[in-house]
N, C-alpha and C. Protein backbone atom coordinates (compact mmCIF):
# COMPACT_ATOMS: atom_id res chain seq x y z
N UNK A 1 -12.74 -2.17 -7.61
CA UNK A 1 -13.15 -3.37 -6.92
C UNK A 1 -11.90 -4.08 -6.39
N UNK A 2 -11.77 -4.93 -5.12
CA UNK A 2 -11.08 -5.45 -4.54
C UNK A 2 -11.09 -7.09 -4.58
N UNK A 3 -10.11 -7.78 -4.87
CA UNK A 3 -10.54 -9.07 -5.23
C UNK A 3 -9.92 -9.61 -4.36
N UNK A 4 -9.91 -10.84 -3.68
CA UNK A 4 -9.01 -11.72 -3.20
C UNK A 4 -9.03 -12.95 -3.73
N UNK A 5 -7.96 -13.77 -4.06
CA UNK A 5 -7.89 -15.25 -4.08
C UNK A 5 -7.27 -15.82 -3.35
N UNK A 6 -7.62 -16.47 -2.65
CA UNK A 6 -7.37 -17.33 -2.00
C UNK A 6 -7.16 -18.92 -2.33
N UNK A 7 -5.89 -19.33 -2.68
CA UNK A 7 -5.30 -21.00 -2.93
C UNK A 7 -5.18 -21.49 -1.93
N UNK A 8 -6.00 -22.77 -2.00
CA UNK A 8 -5.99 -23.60 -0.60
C UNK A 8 -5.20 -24.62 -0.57
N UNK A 9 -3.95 -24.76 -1.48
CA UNK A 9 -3.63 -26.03 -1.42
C UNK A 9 -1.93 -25.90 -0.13
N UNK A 10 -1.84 -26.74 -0.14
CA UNK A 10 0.11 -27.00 0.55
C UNK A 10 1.03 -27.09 -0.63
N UNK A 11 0.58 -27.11 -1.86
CA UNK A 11 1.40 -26.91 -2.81
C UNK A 11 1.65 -25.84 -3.59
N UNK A 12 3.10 -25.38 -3.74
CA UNK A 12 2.94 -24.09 -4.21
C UNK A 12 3.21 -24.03 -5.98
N UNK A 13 3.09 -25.71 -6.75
CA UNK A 13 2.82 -25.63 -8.21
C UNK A 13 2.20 -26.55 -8.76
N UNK A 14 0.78 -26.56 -7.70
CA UNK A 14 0.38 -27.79 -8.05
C UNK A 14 -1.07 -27.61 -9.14
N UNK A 15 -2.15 -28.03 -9.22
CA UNK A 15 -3.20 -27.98 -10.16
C UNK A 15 -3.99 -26.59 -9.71
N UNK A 16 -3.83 -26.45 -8.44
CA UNK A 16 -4.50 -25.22 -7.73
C UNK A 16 -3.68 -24.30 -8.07
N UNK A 17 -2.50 -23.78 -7.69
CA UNK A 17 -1.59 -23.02 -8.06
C UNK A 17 -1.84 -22.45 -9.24
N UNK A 18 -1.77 -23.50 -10.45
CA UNK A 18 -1.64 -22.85 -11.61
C UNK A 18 -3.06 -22.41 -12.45
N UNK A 19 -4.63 -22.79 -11.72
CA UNK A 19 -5.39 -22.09 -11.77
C UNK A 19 -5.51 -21.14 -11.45
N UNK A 20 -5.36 -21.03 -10.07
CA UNK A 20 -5.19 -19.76 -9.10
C UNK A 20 -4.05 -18.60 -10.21
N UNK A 21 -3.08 -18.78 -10.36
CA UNK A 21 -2.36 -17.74 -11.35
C UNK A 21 -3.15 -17.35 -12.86
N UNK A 22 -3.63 -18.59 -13.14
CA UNK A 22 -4.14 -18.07 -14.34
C UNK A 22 -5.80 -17.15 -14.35
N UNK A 23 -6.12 -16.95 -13.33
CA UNK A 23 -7.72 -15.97 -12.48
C UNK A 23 -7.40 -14.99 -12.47
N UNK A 24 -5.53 -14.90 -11.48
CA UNK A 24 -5.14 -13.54 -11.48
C UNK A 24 -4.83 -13.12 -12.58
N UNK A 25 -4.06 -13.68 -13.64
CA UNK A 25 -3.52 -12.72 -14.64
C UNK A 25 -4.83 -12.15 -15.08
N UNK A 26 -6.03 -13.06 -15.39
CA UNK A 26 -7.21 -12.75 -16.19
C UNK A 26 -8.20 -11.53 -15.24
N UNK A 27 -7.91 -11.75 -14.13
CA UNK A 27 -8.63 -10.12 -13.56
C UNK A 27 -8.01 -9.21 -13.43
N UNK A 28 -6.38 -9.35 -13.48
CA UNK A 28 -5.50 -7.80 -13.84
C UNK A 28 -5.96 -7.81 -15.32
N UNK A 29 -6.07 -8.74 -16.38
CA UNK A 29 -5.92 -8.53 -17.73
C UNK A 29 -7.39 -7.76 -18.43
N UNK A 30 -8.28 -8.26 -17.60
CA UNK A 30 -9.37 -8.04 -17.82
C UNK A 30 -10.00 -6.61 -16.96
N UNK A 31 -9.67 -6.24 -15.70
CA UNK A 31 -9.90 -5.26 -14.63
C UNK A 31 -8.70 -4.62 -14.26
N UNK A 32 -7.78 -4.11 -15.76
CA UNK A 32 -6.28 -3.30 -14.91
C UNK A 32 -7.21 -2.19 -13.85
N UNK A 33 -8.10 -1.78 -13.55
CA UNK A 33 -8.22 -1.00 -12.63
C UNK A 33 -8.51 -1.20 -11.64
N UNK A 34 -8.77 -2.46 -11.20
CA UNK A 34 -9.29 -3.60 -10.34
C UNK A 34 -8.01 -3.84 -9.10
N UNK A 35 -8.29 -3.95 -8.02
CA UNK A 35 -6.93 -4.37 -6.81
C UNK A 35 -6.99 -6.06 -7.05
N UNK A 36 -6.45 -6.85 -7.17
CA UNK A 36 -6.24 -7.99 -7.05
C UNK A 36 -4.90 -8.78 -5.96
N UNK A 37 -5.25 -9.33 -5.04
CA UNK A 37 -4.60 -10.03 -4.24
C UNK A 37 -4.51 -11.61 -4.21
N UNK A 38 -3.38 -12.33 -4.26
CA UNK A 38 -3.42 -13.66 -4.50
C UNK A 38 -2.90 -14.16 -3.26
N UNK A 39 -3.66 -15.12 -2.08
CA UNK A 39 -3.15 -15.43 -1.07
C UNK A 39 -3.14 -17.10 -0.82
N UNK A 40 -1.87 -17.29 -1.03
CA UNK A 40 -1.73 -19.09 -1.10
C UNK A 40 -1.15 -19.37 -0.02
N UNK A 41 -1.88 -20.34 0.80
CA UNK A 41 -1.78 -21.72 1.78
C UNK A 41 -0.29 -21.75 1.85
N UNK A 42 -0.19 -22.37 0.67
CA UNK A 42 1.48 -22.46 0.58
C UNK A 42 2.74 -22.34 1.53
N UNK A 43 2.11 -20.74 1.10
CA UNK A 43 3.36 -19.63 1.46
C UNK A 43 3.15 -18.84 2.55
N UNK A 44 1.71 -18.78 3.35
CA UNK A 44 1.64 -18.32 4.66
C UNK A 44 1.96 -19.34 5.86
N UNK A 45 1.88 -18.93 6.56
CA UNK A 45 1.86 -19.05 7.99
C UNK A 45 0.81 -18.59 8.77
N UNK A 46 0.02 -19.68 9.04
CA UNK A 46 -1.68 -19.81 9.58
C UNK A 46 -1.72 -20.91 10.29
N UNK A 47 -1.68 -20.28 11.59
CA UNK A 47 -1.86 -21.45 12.76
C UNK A 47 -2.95 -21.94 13.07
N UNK A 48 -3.37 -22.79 13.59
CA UNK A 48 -4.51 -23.82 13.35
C UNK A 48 -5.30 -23.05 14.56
N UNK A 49 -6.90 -22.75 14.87
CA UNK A 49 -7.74 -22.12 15.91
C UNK A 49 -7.28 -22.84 17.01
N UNK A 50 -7.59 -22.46 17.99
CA UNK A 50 -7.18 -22.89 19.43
C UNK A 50 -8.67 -23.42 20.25
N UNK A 51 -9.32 -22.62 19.03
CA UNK A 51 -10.78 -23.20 20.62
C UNK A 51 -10.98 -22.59 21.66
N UNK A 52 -9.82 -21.46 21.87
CA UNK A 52 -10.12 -20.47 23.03
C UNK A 52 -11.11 -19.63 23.22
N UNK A 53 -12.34 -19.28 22.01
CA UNK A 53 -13.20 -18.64 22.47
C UNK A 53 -12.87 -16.70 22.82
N UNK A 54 -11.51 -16.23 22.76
CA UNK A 54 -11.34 -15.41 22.97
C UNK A 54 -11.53 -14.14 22.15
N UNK A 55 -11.84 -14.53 21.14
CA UNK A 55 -12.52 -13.73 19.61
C UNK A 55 -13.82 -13.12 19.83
N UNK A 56 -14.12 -14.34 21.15
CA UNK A 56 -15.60 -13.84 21.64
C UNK A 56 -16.08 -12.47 21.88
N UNK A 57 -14.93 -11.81 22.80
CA UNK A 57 -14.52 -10.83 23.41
C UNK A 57 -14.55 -9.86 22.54
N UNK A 58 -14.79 -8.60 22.56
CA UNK A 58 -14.01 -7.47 21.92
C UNK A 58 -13.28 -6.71 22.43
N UNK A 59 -12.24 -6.09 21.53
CA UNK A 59 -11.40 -5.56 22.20
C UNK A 59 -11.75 -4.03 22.70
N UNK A 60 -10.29 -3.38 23.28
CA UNK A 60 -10.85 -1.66 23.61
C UNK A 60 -11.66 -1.11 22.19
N UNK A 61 -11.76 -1.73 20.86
CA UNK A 61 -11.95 -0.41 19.67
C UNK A 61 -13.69 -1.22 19.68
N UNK A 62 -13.84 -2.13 20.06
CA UNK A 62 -15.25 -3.27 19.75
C UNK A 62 -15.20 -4.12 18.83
N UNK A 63 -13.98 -4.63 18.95
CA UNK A 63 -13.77 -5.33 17.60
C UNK A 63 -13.42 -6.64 18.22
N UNK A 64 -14.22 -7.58 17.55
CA UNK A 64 -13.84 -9.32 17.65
C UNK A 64 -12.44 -9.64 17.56
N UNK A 65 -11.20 -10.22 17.66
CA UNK A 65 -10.03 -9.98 17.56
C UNK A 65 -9.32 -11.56 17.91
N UNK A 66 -8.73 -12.56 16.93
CA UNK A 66 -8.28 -13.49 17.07
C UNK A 66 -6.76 -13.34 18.33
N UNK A 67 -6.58 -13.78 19.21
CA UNK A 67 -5.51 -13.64 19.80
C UNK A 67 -3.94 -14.27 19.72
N UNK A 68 -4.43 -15.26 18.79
CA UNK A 68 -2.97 -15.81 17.99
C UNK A 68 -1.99 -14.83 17.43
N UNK A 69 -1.04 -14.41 17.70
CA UNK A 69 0.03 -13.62 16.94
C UNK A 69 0.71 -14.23 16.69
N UNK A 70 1.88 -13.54 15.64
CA UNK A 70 3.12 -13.93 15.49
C UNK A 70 2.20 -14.58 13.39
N UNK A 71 1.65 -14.86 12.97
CA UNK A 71 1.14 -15.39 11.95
C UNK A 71 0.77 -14.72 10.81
N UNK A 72 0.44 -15.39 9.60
CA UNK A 72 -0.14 -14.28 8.56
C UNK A 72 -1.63 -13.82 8.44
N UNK A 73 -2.38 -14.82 9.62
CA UNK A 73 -3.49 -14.37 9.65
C UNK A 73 -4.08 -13.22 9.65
N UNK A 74 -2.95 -11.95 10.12
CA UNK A 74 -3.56 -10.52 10.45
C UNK A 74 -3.41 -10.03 9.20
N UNK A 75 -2.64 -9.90 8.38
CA UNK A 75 -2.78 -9.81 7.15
C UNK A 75 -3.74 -10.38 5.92
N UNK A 76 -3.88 -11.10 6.57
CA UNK A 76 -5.07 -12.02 5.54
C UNK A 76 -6.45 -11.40 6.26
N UNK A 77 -6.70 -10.57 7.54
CA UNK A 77 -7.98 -10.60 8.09
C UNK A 77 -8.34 -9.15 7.25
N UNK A 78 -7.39 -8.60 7.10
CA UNK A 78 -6.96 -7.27 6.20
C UNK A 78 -7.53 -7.20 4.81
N UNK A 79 -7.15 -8.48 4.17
CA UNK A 79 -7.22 -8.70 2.64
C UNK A 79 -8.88 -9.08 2.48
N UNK A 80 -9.30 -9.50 3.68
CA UNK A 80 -10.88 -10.11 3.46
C UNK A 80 -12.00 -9.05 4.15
N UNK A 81 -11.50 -7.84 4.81
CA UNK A 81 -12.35 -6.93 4.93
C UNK A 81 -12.45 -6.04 3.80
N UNK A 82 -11.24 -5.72 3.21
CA UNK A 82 -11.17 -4.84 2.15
C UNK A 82 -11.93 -5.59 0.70
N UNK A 83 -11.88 -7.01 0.81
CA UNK A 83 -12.38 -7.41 -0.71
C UNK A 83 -14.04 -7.54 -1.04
N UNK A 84 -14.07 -6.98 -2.41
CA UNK A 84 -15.61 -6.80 -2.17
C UNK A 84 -16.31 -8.01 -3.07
N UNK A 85 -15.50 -9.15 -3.83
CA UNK A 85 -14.97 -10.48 -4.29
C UNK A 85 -14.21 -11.52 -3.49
N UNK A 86 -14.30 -12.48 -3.24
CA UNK A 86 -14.18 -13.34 -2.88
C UNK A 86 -13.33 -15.04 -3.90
N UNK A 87 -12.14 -14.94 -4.42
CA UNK A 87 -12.39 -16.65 -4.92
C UNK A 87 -11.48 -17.47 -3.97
N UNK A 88 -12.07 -18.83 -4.36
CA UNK A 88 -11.37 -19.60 -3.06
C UNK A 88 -11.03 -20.87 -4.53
N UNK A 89 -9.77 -20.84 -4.36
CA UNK A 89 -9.17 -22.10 -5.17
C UNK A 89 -9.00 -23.15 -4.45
N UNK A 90 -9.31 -24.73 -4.95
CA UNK A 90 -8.98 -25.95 -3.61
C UNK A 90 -9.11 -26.93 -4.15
N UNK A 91 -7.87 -27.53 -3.87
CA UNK A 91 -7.86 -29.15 -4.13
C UNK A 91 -8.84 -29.88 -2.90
N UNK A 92 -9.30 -31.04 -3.88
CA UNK A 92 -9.69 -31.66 -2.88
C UNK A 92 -9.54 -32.70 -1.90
N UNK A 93 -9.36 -32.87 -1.02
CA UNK A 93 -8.70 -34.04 0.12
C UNK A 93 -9.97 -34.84 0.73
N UNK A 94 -10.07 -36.09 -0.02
CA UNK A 94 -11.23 -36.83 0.86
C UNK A 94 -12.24 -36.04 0.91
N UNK A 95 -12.50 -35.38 0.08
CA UNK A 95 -14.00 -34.88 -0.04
C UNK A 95 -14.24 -33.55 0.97
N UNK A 96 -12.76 -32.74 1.17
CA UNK A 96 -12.85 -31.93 2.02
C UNK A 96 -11.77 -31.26 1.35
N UNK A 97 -11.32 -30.25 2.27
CA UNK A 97 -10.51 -29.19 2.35
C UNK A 97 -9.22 -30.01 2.98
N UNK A 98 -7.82 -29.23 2.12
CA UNK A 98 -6.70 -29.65 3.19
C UNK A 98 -6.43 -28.92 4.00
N UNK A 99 -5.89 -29.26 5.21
CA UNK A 99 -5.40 -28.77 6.44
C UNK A 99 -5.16 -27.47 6.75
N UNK A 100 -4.33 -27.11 5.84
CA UNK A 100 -4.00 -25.27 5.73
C UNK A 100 -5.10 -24.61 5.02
N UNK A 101 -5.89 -24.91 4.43
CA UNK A 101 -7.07 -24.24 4.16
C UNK A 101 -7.99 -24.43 5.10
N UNK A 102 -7.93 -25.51 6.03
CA UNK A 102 -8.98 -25.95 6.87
C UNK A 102 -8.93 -25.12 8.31
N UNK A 103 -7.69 -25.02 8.47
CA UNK A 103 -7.13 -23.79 9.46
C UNK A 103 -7.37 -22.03 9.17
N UNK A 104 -7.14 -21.95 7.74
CA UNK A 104 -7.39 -20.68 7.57
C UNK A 104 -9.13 -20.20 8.16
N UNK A 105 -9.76 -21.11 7.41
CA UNK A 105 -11.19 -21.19 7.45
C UNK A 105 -11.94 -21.28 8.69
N UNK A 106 -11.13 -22.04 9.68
CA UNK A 106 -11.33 -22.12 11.18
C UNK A 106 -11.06 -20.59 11.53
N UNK A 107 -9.96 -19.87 10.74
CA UNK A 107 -9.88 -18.77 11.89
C UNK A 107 -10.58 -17.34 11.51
N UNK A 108 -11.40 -17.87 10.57
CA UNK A 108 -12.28 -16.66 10.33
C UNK A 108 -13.50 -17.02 11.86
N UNK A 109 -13.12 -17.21 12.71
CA UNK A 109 -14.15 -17.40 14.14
C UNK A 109 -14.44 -15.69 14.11
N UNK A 110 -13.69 -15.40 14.61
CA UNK A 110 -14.03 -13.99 15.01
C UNK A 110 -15.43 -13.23 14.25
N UNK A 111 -15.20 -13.33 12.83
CA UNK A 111 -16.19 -13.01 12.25
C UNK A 111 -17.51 -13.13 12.63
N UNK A 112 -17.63 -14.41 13.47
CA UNK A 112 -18.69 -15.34 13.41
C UNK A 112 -19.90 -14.32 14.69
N UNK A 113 -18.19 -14.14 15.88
CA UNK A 113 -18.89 -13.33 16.98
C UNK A 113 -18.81 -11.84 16.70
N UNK A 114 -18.22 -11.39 15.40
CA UNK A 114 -18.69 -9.46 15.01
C UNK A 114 -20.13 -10.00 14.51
N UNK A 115 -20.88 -10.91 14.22
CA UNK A 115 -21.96 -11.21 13.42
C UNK A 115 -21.87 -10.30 11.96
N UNK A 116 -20.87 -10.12 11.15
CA UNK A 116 -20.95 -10.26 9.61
C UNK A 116 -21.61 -11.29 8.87
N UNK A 117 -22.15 -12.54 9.28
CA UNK A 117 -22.82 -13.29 8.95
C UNK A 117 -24.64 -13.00 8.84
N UNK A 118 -24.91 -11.64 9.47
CA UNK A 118 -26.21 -11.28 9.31
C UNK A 118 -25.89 -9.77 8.79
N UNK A 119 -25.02 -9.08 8.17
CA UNK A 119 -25.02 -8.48 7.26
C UNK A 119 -25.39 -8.34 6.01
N UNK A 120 -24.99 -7.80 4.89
CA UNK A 120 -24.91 -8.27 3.47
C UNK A 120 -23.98 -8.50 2.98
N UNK A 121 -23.98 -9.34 1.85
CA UNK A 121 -23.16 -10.80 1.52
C UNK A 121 -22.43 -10.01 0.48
N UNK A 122 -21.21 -10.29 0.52
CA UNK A 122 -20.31 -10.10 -0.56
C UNK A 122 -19.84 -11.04 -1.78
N UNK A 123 -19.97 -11.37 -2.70
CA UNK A 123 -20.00 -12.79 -3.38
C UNK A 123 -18.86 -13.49 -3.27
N UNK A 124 -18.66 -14.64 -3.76
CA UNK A 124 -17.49 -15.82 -3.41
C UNK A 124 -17.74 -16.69 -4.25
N UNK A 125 -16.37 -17.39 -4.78
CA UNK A 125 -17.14 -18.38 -5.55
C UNK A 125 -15.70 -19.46 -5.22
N UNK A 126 -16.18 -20.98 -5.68
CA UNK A 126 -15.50 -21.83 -5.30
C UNK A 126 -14.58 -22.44 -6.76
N UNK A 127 -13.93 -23.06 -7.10
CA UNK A 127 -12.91 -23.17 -7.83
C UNK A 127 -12.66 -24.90 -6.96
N UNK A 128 -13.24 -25.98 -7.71
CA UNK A 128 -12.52 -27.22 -6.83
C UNK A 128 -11.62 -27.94 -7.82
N UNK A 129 -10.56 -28.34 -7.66
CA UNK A 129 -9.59 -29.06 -8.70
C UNK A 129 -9.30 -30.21 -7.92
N UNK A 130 -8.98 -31.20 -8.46
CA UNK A 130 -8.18 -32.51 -8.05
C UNK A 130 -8.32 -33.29 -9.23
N UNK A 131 -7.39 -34.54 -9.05
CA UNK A 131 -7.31 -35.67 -9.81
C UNK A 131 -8.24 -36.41 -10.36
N UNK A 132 -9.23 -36.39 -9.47
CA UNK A 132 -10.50 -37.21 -9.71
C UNK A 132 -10.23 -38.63 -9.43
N UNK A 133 -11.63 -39.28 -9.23
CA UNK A 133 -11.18 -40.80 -8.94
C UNK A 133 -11.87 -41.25 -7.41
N UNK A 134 -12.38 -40.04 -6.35
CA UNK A 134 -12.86 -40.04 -5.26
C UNK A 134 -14.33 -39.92 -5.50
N UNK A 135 -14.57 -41.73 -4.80
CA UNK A 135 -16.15 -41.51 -5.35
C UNK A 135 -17.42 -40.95 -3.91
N UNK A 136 -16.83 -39.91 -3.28
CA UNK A 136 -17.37 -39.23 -2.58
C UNK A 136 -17.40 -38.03 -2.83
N UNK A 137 -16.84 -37.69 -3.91
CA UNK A 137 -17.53 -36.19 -3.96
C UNK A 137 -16.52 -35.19 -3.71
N UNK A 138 -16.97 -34.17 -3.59
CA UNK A 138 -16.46 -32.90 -2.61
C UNK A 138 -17.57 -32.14 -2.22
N UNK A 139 -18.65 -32.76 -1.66
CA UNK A 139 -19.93 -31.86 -1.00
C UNK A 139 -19.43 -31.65 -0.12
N UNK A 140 -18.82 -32.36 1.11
CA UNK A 140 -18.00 -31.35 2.23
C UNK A 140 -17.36 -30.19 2.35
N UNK A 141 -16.61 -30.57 1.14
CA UNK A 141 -15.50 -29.01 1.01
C UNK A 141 -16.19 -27.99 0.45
N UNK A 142 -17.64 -28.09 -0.41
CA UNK A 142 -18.53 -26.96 -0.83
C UNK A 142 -19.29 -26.40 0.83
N UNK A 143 -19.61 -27.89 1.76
CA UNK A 143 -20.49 -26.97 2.91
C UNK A 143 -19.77 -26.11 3.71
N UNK A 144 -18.20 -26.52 3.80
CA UNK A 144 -17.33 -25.77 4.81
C UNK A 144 -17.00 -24.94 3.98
N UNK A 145 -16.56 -24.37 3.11
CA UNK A 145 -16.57 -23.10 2.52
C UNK A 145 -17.13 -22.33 2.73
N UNK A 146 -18.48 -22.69 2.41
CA UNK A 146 -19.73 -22.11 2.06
C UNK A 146 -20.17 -21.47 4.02
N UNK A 147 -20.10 -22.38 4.64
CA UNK A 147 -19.99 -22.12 6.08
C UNK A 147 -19.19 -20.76 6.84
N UNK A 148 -17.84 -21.48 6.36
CA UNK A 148 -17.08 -20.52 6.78
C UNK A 148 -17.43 -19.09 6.23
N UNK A 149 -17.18 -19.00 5.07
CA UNK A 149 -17.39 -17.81 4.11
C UNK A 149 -18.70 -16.68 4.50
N UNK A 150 -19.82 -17.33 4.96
CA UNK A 150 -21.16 -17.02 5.49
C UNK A 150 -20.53 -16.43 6.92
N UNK A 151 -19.78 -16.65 7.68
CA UNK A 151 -20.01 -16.12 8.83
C UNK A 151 -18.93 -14.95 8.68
N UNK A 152 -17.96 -14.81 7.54
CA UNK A 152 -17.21 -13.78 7.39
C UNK A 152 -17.89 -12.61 6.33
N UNK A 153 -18.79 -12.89 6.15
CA UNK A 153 -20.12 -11.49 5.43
C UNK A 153 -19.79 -12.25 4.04
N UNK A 154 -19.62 -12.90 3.10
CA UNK A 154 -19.60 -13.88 1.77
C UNK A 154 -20.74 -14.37 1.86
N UNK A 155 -21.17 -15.28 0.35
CA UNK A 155 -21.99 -15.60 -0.19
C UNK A 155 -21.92 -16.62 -1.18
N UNK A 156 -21.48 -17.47 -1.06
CA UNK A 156 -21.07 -19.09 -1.67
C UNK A 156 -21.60 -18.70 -3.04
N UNK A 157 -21.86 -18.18 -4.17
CA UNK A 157 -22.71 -17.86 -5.54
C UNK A 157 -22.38 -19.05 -6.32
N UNK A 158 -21.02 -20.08 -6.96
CA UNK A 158 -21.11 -20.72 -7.84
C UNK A 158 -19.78 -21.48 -7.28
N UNK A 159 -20.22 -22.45 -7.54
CA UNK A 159 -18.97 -23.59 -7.65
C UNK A 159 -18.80 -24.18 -8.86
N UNK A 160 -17.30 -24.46 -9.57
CA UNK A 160 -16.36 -24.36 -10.30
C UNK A 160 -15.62 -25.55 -10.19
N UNK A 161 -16.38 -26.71 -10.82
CA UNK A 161 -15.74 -28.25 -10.89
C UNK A 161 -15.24 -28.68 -11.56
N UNK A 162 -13.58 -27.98 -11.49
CA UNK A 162 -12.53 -28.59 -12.09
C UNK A 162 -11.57 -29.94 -12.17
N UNK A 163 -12.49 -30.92 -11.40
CA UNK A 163 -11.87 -32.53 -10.99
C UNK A 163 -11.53 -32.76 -12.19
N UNK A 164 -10.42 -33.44 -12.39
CA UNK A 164 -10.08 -34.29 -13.87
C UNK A 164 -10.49 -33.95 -14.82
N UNK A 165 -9.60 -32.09 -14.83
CA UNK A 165 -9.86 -31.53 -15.87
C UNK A 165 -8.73 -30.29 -16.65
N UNK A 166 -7.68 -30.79 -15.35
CA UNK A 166 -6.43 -29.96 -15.22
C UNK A 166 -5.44 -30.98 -15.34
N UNK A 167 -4.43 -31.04 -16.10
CA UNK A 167 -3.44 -32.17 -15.88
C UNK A 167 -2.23 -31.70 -15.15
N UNK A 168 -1.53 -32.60 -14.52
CA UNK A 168 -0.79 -32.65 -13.60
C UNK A 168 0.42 -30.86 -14.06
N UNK A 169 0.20 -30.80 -14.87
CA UNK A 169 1.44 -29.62 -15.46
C UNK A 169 0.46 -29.02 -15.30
N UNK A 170 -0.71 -28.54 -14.90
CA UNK A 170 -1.76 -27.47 -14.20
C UNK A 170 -2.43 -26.72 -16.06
N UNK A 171 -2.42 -27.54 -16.97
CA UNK A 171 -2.66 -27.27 -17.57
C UNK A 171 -4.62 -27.58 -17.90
N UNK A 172 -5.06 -26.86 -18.58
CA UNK A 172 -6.42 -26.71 -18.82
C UNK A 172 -7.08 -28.18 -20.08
N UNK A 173 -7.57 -29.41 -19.67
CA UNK A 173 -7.80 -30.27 -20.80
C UNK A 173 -9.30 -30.23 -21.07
N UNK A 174 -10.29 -29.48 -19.70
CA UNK A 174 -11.50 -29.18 -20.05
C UNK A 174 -12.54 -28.09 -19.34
N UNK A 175 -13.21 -27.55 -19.43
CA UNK A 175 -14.06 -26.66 -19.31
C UNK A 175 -14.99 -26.96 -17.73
N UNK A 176 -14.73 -26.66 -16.62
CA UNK A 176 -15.76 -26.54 -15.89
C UNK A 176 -16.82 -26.83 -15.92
N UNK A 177 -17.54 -27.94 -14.78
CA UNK A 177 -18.92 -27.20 -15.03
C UNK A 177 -19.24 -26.90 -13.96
N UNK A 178 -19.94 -25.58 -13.75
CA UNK A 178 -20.38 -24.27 -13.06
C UNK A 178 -21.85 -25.24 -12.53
N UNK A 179 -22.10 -24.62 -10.99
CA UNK A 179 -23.16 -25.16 -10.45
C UNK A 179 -23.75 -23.83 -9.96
N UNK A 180 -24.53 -23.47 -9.25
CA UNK A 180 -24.75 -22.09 -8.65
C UNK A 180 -25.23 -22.22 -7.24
N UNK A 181 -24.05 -22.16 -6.40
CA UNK A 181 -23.97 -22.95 -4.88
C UNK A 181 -25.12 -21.60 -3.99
N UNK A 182 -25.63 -20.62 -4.69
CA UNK A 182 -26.45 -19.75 -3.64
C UNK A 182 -27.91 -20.53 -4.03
N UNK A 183 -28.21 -21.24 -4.80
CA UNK A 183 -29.43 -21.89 -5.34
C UNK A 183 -29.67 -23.60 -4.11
N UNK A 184 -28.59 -23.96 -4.39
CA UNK A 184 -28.35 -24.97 -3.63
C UNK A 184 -28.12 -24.76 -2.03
N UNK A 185 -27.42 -23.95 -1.71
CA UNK A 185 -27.89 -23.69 -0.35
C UNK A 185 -29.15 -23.57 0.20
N UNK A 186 -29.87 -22.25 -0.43
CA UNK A 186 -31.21 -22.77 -0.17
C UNK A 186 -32.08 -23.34 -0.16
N UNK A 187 -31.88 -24.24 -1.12
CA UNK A 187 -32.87 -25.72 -1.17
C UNK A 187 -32.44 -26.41 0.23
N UNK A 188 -31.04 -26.51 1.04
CA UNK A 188 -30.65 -26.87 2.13
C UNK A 188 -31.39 -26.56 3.51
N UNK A 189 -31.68 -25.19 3.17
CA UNK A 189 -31.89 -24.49 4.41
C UNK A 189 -33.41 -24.90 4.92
């Protein structure tokens, strides 16, 4: 099995970070036979969508194809065809996603026009951390996930509400609680 994680934060040791490391050790520790890939915000280079519409297009092979180069996006488009798992680690910003996750997530477009979104779903699950103290929530950052993720062949399965429950040294002071975001979507729909 092929895993990806994906850390959404701009910080590369922050509450996300040190969840995000502690998933990976536990699916090499738990699945040494397992591929595991850890891809943090951080440390790529992911330029923000353009709006050009040119993804629309396919290329000579028939393939949807972002036209931004020069970025880590092609590598990352790599890591999310091959994974047959999905986690998405994320602080939360105002009840949303930050910027470099918000960009990554924008540039899964292409996906949108291969239509992998009417395929079958590969699972995903959400991981939200922050400080706590924002009395709005993070239902935004569950619908744009959950959005994005859907049009790249994923399947939003459980969200993972770690608010004011990690202390600042990314350490663990309490236990999650697990929602099951494929239940809740469809009550949406």
């Amino acid at each position: 099995m092929n895993r990806l994680i994906i850390v959404g934060s701009p910080r590369v040791d922050g509450r996300s970070a040190a969840l995000a490391e502690q998933l990976f050790e536990a699916c090499v520790e738990d699945c040494p036979e397992d591929e595991v890939a850890l891809a943090p915000v951080a440390t790529l280079d992911i330029g923000g969508c353009r709006g050009c519409d040119q993804c629309r297009e396919t290329d000579e092979g028939g393939a949807h194809r972002c036209v931004i180069e020069g970025d880590d996006m092609r590598e990352l488009y790599a890591l999310l065809d091959d994974a047959d798992e999905l986690v998405v680690v994320s602080p939360v910003y105002f009840a949303g996603p930050p910027a470099q996750l918000k960009a990554l997530l924008d540039r899964l477009q292409p996906y949108f026009w291969s239509d992998a979104r009417a395929g079958a779903k590969r699972p995903a699950v959400l991981h939200v951390v922050g400080e706590g103290g924002d009395p709005h929530g993070f239902e935004p950052l569950v619908g744009i996930v959950r959005s994005a993720l859907a049009c790249a062949g994923f399947t939003l399965e459980m969200v993972y509400d770690w608010v004011g429950k990690i202390d600042e040294n990314g350490q663990i002071t309490a236990e999650a609680d697990v929602r099951d975001a494929a239940c809740e979507g469809q009550r949406r729909a």
